[in-house]
C-alpha atoms as a PDB file:
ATOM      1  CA  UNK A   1     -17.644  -2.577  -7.518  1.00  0.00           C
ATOM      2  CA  UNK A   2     -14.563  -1.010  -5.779  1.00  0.00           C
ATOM      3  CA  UNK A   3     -11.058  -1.595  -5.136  1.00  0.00           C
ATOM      4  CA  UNK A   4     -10.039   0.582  -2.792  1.00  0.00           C
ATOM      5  CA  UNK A   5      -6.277   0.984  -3.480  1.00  0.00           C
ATOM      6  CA  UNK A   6      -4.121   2.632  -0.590  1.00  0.00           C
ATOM      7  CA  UNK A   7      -0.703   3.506  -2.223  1.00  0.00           C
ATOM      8  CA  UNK A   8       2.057   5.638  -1.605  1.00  0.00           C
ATOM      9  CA  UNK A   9       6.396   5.280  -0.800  1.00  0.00           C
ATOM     10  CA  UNK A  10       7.711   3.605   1.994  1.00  0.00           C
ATOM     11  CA  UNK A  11       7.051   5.447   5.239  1.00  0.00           C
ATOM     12  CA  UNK A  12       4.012   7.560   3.778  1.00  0.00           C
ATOM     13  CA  UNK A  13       1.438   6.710   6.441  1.00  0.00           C
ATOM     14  CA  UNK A  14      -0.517   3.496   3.884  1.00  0.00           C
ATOM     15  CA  UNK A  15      -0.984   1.390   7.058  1.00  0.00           C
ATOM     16  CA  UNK A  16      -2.021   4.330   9.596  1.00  0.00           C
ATOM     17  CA  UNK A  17      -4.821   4.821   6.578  1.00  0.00           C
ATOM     18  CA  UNK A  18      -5.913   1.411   5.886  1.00  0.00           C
ATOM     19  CA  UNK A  19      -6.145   1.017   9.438  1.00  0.00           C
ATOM     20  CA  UNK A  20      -8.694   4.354  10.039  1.00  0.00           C
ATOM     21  CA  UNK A  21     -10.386   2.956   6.315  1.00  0.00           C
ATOM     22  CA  UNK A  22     -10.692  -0.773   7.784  1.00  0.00           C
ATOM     23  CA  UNK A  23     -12.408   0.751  11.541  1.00  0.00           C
ATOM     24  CA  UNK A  24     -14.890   2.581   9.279  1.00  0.00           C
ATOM     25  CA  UNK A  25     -16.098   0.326   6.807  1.00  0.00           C
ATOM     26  CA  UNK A  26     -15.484  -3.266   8.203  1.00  0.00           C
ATOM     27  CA  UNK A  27     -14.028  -4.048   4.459  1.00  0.00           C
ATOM     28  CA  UNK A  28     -11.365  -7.413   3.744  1.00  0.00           C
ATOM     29  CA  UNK A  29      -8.161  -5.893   3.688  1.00  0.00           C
ATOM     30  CA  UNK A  30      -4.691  -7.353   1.455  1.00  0.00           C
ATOM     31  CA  UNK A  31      -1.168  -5.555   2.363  1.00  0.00           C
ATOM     32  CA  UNK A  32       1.688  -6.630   0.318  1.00  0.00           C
ATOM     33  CA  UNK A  33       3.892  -6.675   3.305  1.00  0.00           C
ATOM     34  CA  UNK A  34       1.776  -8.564   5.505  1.00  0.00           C
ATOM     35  CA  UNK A  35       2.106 -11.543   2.941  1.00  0.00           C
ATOM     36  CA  UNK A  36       6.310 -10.747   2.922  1.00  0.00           C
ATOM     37  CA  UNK A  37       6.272 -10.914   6.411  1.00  0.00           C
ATOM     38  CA  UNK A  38       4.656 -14.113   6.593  1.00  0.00           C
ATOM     39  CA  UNK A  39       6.674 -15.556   4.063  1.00  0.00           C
ATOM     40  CA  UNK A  40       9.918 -14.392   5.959  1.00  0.00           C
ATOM     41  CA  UNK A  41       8.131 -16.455   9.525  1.00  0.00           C
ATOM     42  CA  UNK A  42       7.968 -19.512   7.295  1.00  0.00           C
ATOM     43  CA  UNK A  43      11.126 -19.412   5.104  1.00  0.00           C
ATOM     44  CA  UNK A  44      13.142 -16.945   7.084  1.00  0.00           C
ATOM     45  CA  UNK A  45      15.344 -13.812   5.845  1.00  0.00           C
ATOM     46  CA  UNK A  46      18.783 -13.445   5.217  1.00  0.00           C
ATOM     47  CA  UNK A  47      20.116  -9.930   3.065  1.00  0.00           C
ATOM     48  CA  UNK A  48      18.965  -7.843   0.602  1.00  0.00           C
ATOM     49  CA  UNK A  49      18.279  -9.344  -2.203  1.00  0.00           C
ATOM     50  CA  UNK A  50      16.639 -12.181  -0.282  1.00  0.00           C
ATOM     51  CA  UNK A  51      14.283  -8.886   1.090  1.00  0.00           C
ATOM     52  CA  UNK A  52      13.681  -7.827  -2.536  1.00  0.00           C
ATOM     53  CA  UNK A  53      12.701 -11.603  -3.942  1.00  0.00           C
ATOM     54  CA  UNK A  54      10.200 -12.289  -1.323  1.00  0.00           C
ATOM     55  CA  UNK A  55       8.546  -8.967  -1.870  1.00  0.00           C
ATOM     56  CA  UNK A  56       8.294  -9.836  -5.400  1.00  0.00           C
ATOM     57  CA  UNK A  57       6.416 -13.546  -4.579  1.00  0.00           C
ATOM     58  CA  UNK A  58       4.420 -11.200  -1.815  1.00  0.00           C
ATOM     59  CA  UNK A  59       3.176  -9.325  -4.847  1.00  0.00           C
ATOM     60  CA  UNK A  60       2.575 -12.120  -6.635  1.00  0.00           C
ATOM     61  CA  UNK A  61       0.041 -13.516  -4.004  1.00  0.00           C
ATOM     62  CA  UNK A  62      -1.793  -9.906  -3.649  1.00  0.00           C
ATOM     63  CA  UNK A  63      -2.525 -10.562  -7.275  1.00  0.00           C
ATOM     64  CA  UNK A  64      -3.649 -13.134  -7.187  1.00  0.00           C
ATOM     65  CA  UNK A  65      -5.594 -12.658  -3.822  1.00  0.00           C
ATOM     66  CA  UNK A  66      -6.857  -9.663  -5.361  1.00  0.00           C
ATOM     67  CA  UNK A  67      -8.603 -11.500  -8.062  1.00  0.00           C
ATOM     68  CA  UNK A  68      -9.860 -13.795  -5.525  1.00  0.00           C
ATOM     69  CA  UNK A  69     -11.499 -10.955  -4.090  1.00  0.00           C
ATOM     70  CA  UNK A  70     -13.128 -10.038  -7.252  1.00  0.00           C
ATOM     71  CA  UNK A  71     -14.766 -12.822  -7.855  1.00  0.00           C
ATOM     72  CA  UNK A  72     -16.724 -11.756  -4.374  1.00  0.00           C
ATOM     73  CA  UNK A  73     -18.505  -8.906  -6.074  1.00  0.00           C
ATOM     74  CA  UNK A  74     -17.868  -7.230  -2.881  1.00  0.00           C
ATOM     75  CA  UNK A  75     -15.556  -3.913  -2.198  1.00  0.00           C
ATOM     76  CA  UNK A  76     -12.077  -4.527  -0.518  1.00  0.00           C
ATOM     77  CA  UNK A  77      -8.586  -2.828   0.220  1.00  0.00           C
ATOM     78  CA  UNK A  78      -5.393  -2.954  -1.202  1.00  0.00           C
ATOM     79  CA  UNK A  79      -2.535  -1.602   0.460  1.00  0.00           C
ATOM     80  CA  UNK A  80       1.085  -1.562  -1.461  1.00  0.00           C
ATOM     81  CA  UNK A  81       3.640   0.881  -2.881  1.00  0.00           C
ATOM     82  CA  UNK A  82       2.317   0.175  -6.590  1.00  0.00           C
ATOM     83  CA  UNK A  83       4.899   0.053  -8.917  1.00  0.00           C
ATOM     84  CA  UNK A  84       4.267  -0.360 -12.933  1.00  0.00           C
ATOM     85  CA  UNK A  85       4.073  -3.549 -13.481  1.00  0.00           C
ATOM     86  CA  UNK A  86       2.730  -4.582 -10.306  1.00  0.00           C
ATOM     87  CA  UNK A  87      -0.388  -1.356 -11.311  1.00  0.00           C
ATOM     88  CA  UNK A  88      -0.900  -3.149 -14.920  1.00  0.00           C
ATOM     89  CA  UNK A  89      -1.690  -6.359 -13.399  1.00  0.00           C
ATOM     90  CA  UNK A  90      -4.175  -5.071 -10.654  1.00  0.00           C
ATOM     91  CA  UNK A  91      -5.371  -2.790 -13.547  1.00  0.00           C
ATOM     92  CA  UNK A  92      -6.034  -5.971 -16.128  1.00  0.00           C
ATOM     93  CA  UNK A  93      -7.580  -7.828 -13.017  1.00  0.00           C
ATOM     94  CA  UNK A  94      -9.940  -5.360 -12.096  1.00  0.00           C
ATOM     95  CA  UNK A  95     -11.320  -5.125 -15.399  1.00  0.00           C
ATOM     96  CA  UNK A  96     -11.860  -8.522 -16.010  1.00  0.00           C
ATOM     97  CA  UNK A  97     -14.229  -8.403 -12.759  1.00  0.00           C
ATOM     98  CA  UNK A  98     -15.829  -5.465 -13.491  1.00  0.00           C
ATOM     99  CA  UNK A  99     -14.202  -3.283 -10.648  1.00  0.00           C
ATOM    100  CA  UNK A 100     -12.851   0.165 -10.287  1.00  0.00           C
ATOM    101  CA  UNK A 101      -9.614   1.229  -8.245  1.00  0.00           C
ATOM    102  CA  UNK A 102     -10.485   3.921  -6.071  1.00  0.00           C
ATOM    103  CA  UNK A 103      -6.420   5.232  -5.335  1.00  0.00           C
ATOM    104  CA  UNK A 104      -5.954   6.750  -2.266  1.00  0.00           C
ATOM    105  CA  UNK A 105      -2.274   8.204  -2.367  1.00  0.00           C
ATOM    106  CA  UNK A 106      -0.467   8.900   0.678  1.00  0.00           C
ATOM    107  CA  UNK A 107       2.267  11.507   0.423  1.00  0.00           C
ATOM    108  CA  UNK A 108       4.796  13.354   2.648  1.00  0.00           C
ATOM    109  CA  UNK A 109       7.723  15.633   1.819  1.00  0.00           C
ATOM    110  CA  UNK A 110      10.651  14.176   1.363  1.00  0.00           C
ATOM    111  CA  UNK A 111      12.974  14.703   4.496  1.00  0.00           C
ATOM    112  CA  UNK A 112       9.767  13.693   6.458  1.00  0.00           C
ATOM    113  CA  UNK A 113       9.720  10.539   4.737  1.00  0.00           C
ATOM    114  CA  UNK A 114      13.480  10.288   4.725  1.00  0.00           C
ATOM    115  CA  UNK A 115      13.250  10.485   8.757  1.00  0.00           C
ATOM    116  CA  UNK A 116      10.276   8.277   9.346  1.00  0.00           C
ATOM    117  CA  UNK A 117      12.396   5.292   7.043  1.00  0.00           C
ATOM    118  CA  UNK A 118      15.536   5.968   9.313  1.00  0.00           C
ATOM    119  CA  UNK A 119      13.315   5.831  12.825  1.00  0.00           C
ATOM    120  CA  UNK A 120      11.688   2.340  11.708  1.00  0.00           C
ATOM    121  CA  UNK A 121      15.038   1.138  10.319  1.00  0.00           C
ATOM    122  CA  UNK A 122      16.563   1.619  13.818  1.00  0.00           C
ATOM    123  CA  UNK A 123      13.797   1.167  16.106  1.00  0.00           C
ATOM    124  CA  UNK A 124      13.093  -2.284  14.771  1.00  0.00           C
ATOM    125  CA  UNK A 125       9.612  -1.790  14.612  1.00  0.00           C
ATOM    126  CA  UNK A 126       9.448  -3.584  11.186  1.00  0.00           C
ATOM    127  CA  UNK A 127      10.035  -6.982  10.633  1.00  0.00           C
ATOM    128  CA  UNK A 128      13.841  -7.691  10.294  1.00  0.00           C
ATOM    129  CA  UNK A 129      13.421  -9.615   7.432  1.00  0.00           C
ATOM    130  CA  UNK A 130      12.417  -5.972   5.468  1.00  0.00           C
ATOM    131  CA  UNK A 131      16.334  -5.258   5.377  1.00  0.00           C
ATOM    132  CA  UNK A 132      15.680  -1.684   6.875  1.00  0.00           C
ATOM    133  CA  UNK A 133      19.156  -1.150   8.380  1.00  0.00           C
ATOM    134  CA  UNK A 134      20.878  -2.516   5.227  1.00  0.00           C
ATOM    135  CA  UNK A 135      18.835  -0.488   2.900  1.00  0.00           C
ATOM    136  CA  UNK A 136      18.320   2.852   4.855  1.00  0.00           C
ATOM    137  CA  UNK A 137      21.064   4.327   2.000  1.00  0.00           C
ATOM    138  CA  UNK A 138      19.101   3.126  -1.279  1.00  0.00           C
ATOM    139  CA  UNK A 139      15.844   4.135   0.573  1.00  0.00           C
ATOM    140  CA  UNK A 140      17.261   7.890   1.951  1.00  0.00           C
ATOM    141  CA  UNK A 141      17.583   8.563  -1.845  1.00  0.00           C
ATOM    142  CA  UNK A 142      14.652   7.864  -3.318  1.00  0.00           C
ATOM    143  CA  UNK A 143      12.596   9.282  -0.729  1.00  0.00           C
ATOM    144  CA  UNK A 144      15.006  11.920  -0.132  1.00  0.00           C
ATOM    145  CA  UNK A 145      13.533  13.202  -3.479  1.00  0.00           C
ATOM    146  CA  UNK A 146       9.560  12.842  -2.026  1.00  0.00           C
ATOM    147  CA  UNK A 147       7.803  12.859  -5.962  1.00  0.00           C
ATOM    148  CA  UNK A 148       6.098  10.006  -6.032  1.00  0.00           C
ATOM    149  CA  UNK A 149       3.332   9.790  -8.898  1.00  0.00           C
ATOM    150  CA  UNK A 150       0.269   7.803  -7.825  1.00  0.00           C
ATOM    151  CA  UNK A 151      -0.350   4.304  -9.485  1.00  0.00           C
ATOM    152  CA  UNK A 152      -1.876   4.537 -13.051  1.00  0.00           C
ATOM    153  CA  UNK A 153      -5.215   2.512 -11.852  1.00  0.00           C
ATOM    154  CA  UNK A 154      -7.756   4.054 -14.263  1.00  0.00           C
ATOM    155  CA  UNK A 155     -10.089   5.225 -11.680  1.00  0.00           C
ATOM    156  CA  UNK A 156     -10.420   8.318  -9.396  1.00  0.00           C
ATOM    157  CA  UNK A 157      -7.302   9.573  -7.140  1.00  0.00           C
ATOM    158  CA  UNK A 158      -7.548  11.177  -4.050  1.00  0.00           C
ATOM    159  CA  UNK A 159      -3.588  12.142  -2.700  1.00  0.00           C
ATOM    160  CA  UNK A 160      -3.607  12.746   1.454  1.00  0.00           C
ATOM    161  CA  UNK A 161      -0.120  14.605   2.476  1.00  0.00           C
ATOM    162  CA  UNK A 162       0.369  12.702   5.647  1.00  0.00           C
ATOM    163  CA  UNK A 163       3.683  14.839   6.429  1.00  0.00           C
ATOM    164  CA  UNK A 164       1.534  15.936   9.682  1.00  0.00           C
ATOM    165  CA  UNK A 165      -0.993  13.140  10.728  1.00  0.00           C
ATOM    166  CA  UNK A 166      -2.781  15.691  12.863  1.00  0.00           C
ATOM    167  CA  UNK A 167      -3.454  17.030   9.684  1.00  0.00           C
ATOM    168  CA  UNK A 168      -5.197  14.001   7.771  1.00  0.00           C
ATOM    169  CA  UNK A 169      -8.698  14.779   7.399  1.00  0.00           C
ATOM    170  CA  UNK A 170     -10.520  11.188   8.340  1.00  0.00           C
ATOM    171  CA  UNK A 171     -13.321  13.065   6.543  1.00  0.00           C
ATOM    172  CA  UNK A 172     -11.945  13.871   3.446  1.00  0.00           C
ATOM    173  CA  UNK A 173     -11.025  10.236   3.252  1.00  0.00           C
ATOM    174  CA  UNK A 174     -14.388   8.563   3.980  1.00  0.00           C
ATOM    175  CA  UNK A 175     -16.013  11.305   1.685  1.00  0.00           C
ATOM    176  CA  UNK A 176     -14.120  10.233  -1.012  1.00  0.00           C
ATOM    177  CA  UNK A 177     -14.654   6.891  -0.504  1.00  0.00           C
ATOM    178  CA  UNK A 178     -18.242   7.029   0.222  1.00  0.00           C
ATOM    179  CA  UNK A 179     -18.315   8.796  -3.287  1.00  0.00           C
ATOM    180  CA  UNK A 180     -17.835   6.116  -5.097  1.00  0.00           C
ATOM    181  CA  UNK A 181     -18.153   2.775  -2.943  1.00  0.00           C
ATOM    182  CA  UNK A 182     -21.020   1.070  -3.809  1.00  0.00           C
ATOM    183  CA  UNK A 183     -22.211  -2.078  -1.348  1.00  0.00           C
ATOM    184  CA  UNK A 184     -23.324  -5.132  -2.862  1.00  0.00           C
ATOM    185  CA  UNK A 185     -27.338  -5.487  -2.603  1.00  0.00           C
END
């Protein structure tokens, strides 16, 4: 069985995929910041720091959602910026069931990235509980730089460059996926 893994930095297009990956294959579906946002509706938001401890509890439930999942024998979607620790324990947790991540990593160049952060940040299209006005600095640097290695999963990686979305090939995508996706009988 699959875990379809849909990584990549912070304005890189992951949602805009899982979106076009959910509409084709009907699959359950975990984003790290849809927990965070949740958790921000019930508990509020306040600075920065308050941002960065509720996205660590928000990975802490797609963990553990994820091996909830698992246990379904069925295929599903994972959408987060994977970082290492965060990778090891979807990594251990898909063993343990038997699945494989199937990564697909979204990438853009950097001042692409860089611009899409700063139009979010000040449209307020993101929940304000994300910090994107307060953290548009920290963020313009490390996307600034736009190498971002995909998550270290174990299974097959497919990288999309999503710096033109007219570009993304919906077909290179579901072939890829349709690859290695097996249904359950």
């Amino acid at each position: 069985m699959q875990i379809i893994i849909i990584s990549g930095p912070s304005g890189s297009g992951k949602t805009s995929v899982r979106r076009r990956v959910v509409d084709r294959y009907n699959l359950a579906t975990l984003g790290k910041d849809d927990f965070k946002e949740l958790l921000f509706d019930g508990l509020g938001w306040s600075d920065r720091q308050w941002s960065q401890k509720v996205g660590g509890v928000s990975y802490d439930l797609l963990r553990l959602m994820t091996e909830e999942l698992c246990k379904t024998g069925r295929p599903f979607i994972l959408e987060s910026n994977f970082y290492d620790r965060f990778s090891a324990a979807i990594a251990k947790t898909a063993s343990q069931y038997a699945y494989r991540p199937l990564v697909i990593h979204c990438v853009a160049e950097g001042s692409v990235l860089v611009d899409r952060f700063r139009e979010r940040a000040k449209s307020g299209a993101r929940h304000p509980g994300h910090q994107d006005i307060e953290s548009l600095h920290e963020f313009e640097a490390i996307l600034g730089s736009g190498h971002f290695d995909p998550p270290n999963l174990g299974g097959p990686c497919l990288t999309v460059d999503t710096t033109d979305f007219a570009r993304v090939s919906d077909a290179e995508i579901f072939a890829f996926i349709d690859e290695y996706v097996t249904q359950p009988e």
